[in-house]
C-alpha atoms as a PDB file:
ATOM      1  CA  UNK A   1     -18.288 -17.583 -11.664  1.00  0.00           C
ATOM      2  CA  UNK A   2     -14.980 -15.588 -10.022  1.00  0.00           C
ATOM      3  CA  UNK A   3     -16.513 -12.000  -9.568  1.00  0.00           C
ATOM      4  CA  UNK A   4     -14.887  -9.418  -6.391  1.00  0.00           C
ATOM      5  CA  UNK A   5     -18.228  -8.784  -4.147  1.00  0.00           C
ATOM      6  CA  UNK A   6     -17.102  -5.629  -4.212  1.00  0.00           C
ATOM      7  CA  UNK A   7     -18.878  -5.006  -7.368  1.00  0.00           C
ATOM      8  CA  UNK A   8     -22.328  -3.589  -6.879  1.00  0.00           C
ATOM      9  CA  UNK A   9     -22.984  -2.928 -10.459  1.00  0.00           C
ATOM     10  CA  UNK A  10     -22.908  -5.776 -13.641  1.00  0.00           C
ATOM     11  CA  UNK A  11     -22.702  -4.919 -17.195  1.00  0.00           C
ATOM     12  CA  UNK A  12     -21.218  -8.045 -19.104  1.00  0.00           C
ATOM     13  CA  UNK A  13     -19.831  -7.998 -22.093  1.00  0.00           C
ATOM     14  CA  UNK A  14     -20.600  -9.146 -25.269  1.00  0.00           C
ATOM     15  CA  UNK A  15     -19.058 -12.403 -25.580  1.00  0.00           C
ATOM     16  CA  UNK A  16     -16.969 -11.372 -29.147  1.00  0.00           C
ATOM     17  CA  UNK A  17     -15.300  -9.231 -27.271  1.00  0.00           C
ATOM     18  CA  UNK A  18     -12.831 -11.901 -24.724  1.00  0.00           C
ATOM     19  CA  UNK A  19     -12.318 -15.118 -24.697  1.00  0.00           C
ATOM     20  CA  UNK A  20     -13.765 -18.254 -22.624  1.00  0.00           C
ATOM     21  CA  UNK A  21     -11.952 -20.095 -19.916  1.00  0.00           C
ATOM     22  CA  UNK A  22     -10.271 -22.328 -21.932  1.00  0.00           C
ATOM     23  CA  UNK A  23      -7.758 -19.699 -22.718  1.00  0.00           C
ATOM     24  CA  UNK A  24      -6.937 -18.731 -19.306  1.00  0.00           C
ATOM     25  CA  UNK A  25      -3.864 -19.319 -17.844  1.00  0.00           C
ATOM     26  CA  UNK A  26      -2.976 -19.188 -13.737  1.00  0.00           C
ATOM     27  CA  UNK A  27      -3.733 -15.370 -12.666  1.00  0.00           C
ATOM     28  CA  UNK A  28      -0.407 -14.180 -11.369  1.00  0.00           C
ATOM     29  CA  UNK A  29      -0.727 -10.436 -11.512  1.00  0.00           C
ATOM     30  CA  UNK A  30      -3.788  -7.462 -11.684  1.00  0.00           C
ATOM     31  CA  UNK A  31      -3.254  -4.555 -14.379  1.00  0.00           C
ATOM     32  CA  UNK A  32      -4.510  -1.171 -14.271  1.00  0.00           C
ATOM     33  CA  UNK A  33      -5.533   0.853 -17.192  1.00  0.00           C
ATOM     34  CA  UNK A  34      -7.826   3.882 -17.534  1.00  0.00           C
ATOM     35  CA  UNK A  35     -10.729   4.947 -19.195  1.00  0.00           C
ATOM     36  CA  UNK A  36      -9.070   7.932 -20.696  1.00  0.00           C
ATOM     37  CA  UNK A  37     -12.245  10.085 -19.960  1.00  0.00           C
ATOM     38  CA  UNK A  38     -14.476  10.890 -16.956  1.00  0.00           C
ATOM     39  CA  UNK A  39     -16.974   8.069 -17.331  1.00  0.00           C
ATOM     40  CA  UNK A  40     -19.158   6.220 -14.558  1.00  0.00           C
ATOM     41  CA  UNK A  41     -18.443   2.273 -14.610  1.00  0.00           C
ATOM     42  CA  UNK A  42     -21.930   1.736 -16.566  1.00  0.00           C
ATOM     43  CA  UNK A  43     -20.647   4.113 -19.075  1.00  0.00           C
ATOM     44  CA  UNK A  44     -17.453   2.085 -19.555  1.00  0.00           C
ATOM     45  CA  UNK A  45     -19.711  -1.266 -19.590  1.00  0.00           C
ATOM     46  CA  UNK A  46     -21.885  -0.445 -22.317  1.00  0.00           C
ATOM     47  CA  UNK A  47     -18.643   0.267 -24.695  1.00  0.00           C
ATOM     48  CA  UNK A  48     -17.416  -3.435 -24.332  1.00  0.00           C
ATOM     49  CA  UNK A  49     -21.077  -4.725 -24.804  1.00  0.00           C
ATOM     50  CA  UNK A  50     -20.916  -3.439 -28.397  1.00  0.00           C
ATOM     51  CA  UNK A  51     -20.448  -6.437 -30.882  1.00  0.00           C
ATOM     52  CA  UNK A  52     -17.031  -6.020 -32.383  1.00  0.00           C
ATOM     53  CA  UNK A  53     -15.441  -3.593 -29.896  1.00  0.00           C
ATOM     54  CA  UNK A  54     -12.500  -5.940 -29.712  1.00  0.00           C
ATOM     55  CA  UNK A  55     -11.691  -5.359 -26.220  1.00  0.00           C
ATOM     56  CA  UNK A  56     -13.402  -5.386 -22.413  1.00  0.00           C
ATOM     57  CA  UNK A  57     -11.504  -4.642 -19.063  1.00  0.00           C
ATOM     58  CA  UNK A  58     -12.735  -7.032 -16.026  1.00  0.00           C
ATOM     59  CA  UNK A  59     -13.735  -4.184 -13.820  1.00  0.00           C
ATOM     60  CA  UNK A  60     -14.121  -0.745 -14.141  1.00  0.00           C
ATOM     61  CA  UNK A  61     -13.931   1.811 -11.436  1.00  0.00           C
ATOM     62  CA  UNK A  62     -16.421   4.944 -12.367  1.00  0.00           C
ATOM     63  CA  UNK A  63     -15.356   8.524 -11.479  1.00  0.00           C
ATOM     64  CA  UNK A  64     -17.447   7.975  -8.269  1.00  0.00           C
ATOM     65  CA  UNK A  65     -16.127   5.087  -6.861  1.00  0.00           C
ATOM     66  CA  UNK A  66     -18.717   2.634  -8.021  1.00  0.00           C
ATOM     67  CA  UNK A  67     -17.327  -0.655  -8.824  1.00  0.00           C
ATOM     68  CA  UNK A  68     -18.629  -2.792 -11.455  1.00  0.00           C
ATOM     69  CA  UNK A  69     -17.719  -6.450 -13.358  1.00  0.00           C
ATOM     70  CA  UNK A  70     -17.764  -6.847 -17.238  1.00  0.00           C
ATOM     71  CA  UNK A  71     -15.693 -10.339 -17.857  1.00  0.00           C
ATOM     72  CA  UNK A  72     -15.628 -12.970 -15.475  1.00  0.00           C
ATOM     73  CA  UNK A  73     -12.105 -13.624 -14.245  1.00  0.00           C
ATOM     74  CA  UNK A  74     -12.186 -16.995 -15.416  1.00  0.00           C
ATOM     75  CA  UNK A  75     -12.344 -15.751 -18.320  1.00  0.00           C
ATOM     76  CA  UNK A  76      -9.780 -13.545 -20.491  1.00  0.00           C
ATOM     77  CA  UNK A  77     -10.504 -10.034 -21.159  1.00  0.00           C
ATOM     78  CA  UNK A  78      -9.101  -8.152 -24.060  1.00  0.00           C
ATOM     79  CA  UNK A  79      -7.214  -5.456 -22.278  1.00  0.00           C
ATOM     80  CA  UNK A  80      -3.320  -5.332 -22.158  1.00  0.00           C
ATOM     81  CA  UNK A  81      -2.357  -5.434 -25.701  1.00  0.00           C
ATOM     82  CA  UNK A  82      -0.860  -7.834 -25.007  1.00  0.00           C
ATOM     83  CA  UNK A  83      -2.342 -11.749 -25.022  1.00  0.00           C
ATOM     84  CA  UNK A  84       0.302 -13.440 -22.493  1.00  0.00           C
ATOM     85  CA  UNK A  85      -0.475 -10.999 -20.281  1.00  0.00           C
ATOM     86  CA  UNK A  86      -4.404 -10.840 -20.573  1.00  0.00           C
ATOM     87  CA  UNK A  87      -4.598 -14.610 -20.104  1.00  0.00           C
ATOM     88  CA  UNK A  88      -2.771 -14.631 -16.502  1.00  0.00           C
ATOM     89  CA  UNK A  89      -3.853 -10.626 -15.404  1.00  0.00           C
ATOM     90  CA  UNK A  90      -7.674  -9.686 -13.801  1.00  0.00           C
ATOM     91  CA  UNK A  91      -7.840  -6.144 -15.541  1.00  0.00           C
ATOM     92  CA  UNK A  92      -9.191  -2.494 -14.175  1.00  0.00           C
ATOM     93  CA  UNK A  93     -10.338   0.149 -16.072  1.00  0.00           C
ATOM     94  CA  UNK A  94     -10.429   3.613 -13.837  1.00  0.00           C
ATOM     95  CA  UNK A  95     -12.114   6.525 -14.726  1.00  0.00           C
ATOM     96  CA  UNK A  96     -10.479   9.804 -14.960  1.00  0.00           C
ATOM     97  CA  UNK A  97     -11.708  12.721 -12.995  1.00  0.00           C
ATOM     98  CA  UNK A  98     -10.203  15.525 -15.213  1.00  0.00           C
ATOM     99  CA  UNK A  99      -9.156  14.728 -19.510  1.00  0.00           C
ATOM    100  CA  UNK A 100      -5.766  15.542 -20.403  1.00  0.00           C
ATOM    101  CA  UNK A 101      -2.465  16.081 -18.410  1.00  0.00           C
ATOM    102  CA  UNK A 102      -1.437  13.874 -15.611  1.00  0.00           C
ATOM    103  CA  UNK A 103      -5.023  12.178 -16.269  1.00  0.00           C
ATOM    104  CA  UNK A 104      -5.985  12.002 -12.832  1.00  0.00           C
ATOM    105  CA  UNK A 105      -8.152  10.388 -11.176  1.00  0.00           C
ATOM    106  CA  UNK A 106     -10.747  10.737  -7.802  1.00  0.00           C
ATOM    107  CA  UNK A 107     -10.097   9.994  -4.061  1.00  0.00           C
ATOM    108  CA  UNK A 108     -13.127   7.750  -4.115  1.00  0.00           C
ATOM    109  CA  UNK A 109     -11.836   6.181  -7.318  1.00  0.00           C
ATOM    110  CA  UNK A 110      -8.317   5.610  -6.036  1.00  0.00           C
ATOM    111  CA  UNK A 111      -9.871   4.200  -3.156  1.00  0.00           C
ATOM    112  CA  UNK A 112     -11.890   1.653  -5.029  1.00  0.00           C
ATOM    113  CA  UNK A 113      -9.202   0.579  -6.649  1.00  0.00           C
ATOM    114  CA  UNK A 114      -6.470   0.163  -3.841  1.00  0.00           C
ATOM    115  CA  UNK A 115      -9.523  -1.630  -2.245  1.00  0.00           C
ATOM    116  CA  UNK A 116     -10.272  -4.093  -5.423  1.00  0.00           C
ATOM    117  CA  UNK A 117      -6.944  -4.572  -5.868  1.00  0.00           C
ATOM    118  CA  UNK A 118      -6.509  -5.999  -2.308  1.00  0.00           C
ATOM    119  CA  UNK A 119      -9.841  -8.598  -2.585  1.00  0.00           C
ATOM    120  CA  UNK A 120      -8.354  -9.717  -6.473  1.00  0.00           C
ATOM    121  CA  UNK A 121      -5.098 -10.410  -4.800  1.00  0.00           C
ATOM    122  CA  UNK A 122      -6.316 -12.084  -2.167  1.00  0.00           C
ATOM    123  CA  UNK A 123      -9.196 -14.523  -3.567  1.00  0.00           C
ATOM    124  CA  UNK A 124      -6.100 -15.211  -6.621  1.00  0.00           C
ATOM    125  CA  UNK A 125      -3.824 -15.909  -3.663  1.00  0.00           C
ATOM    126  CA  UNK A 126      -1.354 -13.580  -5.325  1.00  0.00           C
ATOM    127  CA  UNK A 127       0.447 -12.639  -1.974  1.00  0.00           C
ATOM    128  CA  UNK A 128       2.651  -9.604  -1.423  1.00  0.00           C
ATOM    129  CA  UNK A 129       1.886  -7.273  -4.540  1.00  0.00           C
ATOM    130  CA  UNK A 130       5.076  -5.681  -5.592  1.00  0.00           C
ATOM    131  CA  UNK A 131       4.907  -3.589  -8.143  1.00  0.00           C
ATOM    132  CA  UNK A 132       5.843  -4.403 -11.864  1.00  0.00           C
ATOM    133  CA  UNK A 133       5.669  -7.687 -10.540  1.00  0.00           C
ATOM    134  CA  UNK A 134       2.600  -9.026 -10.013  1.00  0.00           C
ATOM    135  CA  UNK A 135       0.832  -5.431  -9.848  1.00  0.00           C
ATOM    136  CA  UNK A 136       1.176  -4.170 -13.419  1.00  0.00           C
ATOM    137  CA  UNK A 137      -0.115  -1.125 -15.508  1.00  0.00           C
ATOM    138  CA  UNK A 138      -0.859  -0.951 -19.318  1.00  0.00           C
ATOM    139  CA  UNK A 139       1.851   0.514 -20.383  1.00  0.00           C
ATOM    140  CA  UNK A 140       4.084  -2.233 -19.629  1.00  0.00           C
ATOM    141  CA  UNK A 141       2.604  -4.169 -22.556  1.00  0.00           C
ATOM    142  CA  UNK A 142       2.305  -1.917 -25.134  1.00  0.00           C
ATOM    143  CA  UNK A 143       3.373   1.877 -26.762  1.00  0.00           C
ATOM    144  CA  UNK A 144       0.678   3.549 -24.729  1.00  0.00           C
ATOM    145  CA  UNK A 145       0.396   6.460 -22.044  1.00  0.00           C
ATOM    146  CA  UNK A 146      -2.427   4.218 -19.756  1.00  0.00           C
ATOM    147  CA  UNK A 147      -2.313   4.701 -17.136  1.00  0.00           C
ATOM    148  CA  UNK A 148      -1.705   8.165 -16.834  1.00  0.00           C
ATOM    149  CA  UNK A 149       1.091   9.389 -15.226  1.00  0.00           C
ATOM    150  CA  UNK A 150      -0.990  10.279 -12.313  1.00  0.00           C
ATOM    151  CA  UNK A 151      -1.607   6.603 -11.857  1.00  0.00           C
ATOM    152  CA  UNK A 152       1.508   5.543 -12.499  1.00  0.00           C
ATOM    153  CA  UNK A 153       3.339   7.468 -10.142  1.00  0.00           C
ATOM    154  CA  UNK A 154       0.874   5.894  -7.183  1.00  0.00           C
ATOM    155  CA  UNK A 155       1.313   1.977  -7.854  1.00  0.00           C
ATOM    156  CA  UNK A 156       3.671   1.505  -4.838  1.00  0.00           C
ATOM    157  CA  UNK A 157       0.889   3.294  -2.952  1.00  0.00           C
ATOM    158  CA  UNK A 158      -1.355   1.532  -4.269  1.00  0.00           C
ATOM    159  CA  UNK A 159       0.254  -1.688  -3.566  1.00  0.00           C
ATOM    160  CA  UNK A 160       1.464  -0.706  -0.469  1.00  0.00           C
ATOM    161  CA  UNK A 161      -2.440   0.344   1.271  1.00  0.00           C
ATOM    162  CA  UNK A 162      -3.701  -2.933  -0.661  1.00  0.00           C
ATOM    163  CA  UNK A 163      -0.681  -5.326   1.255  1.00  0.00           C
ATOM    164  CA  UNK A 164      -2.127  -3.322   4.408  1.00  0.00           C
ATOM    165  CA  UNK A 165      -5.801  -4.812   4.197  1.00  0.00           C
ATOM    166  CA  UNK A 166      -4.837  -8.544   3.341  1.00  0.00           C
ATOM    167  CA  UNK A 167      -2.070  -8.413   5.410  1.00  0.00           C
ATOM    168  CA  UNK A 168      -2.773  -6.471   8.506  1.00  0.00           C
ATOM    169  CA  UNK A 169      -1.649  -2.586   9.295  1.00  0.00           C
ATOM    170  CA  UNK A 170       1.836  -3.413  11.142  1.00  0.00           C
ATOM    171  CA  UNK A 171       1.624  -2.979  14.978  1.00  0.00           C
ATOM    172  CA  UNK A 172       3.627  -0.036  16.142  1.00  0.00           C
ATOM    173  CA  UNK A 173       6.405  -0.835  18.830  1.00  0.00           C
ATOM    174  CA  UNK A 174       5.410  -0.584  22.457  1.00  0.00           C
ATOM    175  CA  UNK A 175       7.221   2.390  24.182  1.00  0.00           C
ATOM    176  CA  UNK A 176       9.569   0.709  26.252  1.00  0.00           C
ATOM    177  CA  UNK A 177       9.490   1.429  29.966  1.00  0.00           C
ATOM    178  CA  UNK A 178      12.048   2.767  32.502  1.00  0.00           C
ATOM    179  CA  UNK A 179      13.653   0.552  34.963  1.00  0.00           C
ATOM    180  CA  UNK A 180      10.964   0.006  38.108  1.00  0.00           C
ATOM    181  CA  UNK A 181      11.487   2.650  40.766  1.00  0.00           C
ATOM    182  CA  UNK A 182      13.069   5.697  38.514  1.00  0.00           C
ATOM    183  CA  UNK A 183      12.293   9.174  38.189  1.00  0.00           C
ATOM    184  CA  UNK A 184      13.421  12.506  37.757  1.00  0.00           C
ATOM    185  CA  UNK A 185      15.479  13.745  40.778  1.00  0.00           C
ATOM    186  CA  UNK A 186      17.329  10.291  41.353  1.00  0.00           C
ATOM    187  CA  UNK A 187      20.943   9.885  42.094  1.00  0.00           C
ATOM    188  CA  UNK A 188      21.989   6.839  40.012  1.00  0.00           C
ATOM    189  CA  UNK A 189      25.261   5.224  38.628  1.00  0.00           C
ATOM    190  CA  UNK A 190      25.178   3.755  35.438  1.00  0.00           C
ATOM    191  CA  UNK A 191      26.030  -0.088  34.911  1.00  0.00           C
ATOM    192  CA  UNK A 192      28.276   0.442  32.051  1.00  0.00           C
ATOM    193  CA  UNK A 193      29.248   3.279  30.636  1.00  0.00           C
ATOM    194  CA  UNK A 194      28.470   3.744  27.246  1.00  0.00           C
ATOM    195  CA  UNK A 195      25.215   5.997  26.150  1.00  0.00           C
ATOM    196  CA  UNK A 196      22.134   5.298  25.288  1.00  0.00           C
ATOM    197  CA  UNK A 197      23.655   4.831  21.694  1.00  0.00           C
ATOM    198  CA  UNK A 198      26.077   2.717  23.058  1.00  0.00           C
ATOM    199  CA  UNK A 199      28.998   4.807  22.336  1.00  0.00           C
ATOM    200  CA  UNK A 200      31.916   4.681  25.016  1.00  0.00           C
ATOM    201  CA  UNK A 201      31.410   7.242  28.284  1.00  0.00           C
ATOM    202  CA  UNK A 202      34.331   8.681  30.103  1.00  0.00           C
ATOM    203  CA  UNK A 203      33.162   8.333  33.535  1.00  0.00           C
ATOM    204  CA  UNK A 204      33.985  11.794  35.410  1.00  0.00           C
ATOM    205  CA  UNK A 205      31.662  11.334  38.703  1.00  0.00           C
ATOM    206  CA  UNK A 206      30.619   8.495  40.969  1.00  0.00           C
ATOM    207  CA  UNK A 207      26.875   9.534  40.318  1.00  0.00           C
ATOM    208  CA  UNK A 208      25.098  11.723  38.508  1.00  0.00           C
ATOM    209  CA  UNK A 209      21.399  13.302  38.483  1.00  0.00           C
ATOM    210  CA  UNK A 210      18.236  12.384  36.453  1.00  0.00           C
ATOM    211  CA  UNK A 211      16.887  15.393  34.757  1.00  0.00           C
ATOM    212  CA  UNK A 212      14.412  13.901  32.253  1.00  0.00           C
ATOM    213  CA  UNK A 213      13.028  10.500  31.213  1.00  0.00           C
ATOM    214  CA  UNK A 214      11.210   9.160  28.016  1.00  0.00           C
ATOM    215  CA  UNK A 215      10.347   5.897  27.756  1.00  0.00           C
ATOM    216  CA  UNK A 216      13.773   3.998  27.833  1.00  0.00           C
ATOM    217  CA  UNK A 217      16.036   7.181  27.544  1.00  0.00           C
ATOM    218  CA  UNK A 218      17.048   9.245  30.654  1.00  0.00           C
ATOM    219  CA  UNK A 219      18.905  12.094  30.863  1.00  0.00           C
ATOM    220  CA  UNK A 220      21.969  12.765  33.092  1.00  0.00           C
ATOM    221  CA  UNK A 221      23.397  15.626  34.526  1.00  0.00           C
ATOM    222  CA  UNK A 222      26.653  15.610  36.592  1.00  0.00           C
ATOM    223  CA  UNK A 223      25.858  17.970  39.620  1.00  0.00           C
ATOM    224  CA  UNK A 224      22.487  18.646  40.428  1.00  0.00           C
ATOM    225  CA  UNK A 225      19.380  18.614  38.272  1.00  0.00           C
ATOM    226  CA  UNK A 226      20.354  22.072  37.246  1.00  0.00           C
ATOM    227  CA  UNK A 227      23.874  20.819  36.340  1.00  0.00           C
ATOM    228  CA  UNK A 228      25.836  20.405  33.425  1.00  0.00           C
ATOM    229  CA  UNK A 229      24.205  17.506  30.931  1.00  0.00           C
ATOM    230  CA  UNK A 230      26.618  14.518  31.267  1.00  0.00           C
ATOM    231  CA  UNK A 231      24.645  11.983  28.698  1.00  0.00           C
ATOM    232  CA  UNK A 232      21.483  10.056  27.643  1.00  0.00           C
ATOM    233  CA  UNK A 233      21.409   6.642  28.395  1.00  0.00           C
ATOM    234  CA  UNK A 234      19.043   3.780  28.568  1.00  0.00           C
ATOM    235  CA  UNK A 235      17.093   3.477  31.730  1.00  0.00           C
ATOM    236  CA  UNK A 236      18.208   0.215  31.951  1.00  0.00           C
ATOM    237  CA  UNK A 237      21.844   0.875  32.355  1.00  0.00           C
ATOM    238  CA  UNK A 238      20.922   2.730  35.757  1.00  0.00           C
ATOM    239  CA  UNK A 239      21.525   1.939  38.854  1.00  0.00           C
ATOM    240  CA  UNK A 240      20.387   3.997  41.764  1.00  0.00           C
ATOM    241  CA  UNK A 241      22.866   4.768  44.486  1.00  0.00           C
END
């Protein structure tokens, strides 16, 4: 059995209503659909465990975050409208926390789902989710509104927060540091002269004043500290005199 452990709740579906493992083809991508209602994820169960329904979703996401399985993913659930794209996709139903409009849906539901997405991709080994690619939505497959716009408009979000759990949040840049020994009040030359930018200076002094410093960018000014700003430059390109 291939089931998330995020799913805390189990509802299966009648067995009429997908088809067994010998129809599935390699998982390559997750779609998201909605319930098109405000439904918890038992509600949406017991729909696909009526005999003849004709369709089941592998997960559904209720309007309070609860997360719960219908079809194993071995198997092929009756989703997309589409049968190439049921036999390689692992399906999500989301509930809808107001009818009509954009159909939106909850923080904790969106939440669920970013985080459901992440473990499918992952276990299915379906790397960096992109989009239309191997994240896809309903409505890609067939004349229909699902997702919602609302849900629609947040699948590079949703792809983007999922690639940040299986891949790691990326580590912000250490602040560079200023050259050993410099601080505001120093007389300094610079090495070349060219700003911190590295656009050309025309040198006008022999030396010049530090007046401020942040991280790897200092600036100069040409008489005193209370002079004239001459130019930022990189720390680096100092020289005291």
């Amino acid at each position: 059995m291939a089931v998330s452990p995020l799913a805390t709740e189990s509802y299966p579906a009648e067995p009429s209503n997908y088809s067994g493992p010998e129809a599935r083809a390699n998982i390559t991508a997750i779609t998201i659909h909605h319930m098109a209602g405000v439904n918890s994820a038992a509600g949406c169960g017991a729909i696909f465990q009526r005999p003849g329904r004709g369709g089941s979703s592998h997960y559904g996401i209720g309007v309070d975050g609860e997360i719960a399985w219908y079809v194993d993913e071995n198997c092929v659930a009756w989703t997309n409208s589409n049968w190439a794209s049921n036999q390689c996709s692992v399906t999500i139903e989301n509930s809808n926390s107001e009818l009509g409009g954009e159909w939106p849906v909850s923080d904790a539901t969106l939440a669920s789902c970013i985080k459901l997405v992440a473990d499918i991709a992952k276990r299915n080994g379906l790397g960096h989710l992109v989009p239309g690619q191997n994240l896809t939505w309903h409505s890609m497959f067939a004349a229909t509104s699902c997702p919602g716009d609302y849900l629609r408009a947040r699948m590079q979000y949703i792809a983007d927060e999922a690639n940040k759990i299986n891949e790691g949040q990326p580590v912000p840049p250490t602040p560079p540091t200023p050259t050993p020994g410099l601080k505001i009040g120093d007389k300094v030359t610079l090495r070349e002269w060219v700003d911190y930018y590295g656009t050309p200076l025309y040198q006008t002094r022999d030396y010049y004043y530090i007046s401020e410093i942040n991280g790897d960018r200092a600036v100069l000014r040409a008489d005193s500290m209370d002079g004239v700003v001459y130019a930022a430059v990189n720390t680096n390109n100092l020289r005291k005199v």
